[in-house]
C-alpha atoms as a PDB file:
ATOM      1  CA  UNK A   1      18.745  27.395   0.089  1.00  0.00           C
ATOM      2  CA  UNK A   2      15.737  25.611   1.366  1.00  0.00           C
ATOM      3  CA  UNK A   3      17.216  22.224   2.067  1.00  0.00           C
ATOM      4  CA  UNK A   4      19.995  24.710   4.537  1.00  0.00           C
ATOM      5  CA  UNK A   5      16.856  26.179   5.944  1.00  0.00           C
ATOM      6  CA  UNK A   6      15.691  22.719   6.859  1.00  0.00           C
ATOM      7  CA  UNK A   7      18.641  20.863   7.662  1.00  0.00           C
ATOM      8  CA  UNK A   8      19.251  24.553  10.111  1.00  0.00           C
ATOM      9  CA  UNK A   9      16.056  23.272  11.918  1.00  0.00           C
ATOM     10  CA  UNK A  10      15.807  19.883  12.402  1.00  0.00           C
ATOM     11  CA  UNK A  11      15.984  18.871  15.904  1.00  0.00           C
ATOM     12  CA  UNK A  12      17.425  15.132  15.836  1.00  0.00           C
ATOM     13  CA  UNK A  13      20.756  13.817  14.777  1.00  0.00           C
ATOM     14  CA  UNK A  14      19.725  11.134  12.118  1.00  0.00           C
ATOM     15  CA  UNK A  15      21.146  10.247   9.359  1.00  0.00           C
ATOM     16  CA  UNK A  16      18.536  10.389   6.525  1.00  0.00           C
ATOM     17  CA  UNK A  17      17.803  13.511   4.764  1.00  0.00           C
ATOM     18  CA  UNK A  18      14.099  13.120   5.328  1.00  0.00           C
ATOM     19  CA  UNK A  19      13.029  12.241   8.477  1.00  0.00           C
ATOM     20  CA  UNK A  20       9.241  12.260  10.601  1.00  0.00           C
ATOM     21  CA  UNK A  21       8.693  15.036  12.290  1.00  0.00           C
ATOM     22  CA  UNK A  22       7.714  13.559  15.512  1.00  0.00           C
ATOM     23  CA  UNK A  23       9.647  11.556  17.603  1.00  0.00           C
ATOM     24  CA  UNK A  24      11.671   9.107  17.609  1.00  0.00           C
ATOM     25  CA  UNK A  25      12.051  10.875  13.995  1.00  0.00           C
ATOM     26  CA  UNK A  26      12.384   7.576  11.588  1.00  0.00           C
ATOM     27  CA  UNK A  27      13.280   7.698   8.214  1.00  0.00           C
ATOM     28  CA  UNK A  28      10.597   9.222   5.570  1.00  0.00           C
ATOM     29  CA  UNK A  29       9.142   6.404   3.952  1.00  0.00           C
ATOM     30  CA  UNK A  30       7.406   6.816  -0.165  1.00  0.00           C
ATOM     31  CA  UNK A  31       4.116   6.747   1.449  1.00  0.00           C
ATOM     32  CA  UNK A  32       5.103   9.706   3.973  1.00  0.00           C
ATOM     33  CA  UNK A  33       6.555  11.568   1.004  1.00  0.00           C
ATOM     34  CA  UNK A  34       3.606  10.929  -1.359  1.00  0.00           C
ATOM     35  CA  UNK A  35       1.629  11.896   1.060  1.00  0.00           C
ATOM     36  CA  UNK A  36       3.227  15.207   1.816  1.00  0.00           C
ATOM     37  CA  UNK A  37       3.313  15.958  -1.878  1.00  0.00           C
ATOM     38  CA  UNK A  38      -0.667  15.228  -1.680  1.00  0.00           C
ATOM     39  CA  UNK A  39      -1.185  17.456   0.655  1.00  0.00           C
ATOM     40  CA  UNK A  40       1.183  20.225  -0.761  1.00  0.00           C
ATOM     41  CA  UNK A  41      -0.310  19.517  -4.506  1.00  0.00           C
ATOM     42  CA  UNK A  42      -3.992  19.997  -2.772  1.00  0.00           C
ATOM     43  CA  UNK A  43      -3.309  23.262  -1.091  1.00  0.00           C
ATOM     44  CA  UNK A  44      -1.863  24.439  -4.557  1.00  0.00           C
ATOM     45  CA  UNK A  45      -4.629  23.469  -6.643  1.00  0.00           C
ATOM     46  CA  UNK A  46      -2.556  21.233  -8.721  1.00  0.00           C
ATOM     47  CA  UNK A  47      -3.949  17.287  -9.058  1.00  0.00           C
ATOM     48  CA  UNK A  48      -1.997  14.002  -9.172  1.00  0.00           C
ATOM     49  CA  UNK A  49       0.831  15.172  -7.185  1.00  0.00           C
ATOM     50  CA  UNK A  50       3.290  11.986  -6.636  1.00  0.00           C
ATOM     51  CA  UNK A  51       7.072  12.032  -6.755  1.00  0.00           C
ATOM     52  CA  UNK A  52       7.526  10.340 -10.265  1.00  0.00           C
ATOM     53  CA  UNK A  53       5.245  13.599 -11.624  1.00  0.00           C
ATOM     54  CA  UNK A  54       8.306  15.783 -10.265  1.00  0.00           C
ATOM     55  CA  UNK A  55      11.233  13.443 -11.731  1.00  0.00           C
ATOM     56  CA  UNK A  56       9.040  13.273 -15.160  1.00  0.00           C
ATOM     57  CA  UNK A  57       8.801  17.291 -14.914  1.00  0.00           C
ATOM     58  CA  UNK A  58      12.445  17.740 -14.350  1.00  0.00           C
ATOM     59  CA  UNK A  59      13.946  15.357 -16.963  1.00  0.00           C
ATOM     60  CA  UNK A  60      11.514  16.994 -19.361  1.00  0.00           C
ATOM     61  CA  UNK A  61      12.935  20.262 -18.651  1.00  0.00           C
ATOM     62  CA  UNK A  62      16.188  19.466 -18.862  1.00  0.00           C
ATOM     63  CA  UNK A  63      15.998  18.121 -22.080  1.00  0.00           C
ATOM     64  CA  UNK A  64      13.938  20.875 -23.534  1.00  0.00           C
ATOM     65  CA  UNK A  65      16.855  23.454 -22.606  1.00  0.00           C
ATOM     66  CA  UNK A  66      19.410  21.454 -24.311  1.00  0.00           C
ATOM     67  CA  UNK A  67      20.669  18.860 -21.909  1.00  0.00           C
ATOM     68  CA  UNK A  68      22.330  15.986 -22.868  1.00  0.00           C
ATOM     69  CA  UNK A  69      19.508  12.598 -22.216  1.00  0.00           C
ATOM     70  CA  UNK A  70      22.778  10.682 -20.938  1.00  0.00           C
ATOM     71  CA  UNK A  71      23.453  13.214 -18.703  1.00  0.00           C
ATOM     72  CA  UNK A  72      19.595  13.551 -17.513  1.00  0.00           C
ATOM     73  CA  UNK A  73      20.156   9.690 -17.250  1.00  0.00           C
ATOM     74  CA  UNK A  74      22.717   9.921 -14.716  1.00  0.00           C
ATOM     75  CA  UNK A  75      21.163  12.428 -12.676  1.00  0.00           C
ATOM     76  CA  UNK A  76      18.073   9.822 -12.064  1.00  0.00           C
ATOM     77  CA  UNK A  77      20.441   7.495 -11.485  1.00  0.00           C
ATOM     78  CA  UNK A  78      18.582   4.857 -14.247  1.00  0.00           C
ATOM     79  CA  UNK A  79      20.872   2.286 -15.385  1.00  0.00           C
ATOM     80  CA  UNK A  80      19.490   2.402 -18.812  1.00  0.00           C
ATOM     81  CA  UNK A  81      18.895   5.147 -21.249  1.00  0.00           C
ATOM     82  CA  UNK A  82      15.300   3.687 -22.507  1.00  0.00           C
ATOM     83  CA  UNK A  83      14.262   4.198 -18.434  1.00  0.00           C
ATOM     84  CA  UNK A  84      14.999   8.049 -19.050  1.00  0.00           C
ATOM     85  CA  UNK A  85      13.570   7.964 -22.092  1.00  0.00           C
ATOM     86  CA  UNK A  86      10.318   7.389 -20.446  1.00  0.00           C
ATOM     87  CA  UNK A  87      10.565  10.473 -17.947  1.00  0.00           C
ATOM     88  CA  UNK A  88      10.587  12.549 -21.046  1.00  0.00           C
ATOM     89  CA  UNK A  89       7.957  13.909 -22.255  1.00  0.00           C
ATOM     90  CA  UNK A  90       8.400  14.560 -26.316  1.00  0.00           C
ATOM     91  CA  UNK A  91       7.157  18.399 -27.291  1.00  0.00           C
ATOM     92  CA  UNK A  92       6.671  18.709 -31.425  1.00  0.00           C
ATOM     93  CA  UNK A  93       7.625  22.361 -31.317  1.00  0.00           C
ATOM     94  CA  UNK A  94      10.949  21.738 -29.641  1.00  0.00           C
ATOM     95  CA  UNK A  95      11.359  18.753 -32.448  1.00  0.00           C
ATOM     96  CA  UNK A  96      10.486  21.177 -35.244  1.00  0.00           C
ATOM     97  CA  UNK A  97      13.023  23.593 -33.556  1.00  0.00           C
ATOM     98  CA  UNK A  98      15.868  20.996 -33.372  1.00  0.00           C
ATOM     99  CA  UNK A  99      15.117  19.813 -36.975  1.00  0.00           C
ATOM    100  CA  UNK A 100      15.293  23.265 -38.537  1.00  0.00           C
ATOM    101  CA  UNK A 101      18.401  24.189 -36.421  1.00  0.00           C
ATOM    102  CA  UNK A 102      20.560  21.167 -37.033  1.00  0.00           C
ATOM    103  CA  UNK A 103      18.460  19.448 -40.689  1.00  0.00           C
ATOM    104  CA  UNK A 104      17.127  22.390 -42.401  1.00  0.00           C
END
């Protein structure tokens, strides 16, 4: 819905997804796009925003409600499994859950 909104509004014809809002509207570069999450992380009260934080959240998430890790794997597009493994954040209570679903 928002990414419609967005691509509704844009004013140039590039290519890229992400693009500078002035002119001659060049590609959005990491530093552009960390520093947009900056700002938007600052105006939310929330600290260490970067992109990775976001990718980390998500896999994390998906795991927790039962997704497959080889399927989070392809959706971060990491060649190898141990990458993904490193996006997720472990919870004990969801382990304890899973072990007293499928052990206990």
């Amino acid at each position: 819905m928002f990414l419609q909104e967005y691509l509704g509004c844009r004013m140039d014809c590039e290519a890229p997804l992400f693009v500078s809002a002035k002119s001659p509207h060049n590609r959005l570069l990491k530093p552009g796009i960390e520093r947009i999450l900056r700002g938007l992380g600052k105006r939310a009260g929330v600290e260490d925003v970067h992109p990775h934080r976001y990718r980390r959240t998500l896999a994390t998430n998906l795991i927790n409600r039962g997704c497959n890790i080889q399927d989070v794997q392809q959706l971060l597009g990491h060649a190898s499994i141990s990458t993904t493994q490193i996006y997720y954040v472990y919870n004990r209570d969801a382990v304890r859950a899973a072990y007293r679903k499928y052990a206990a």
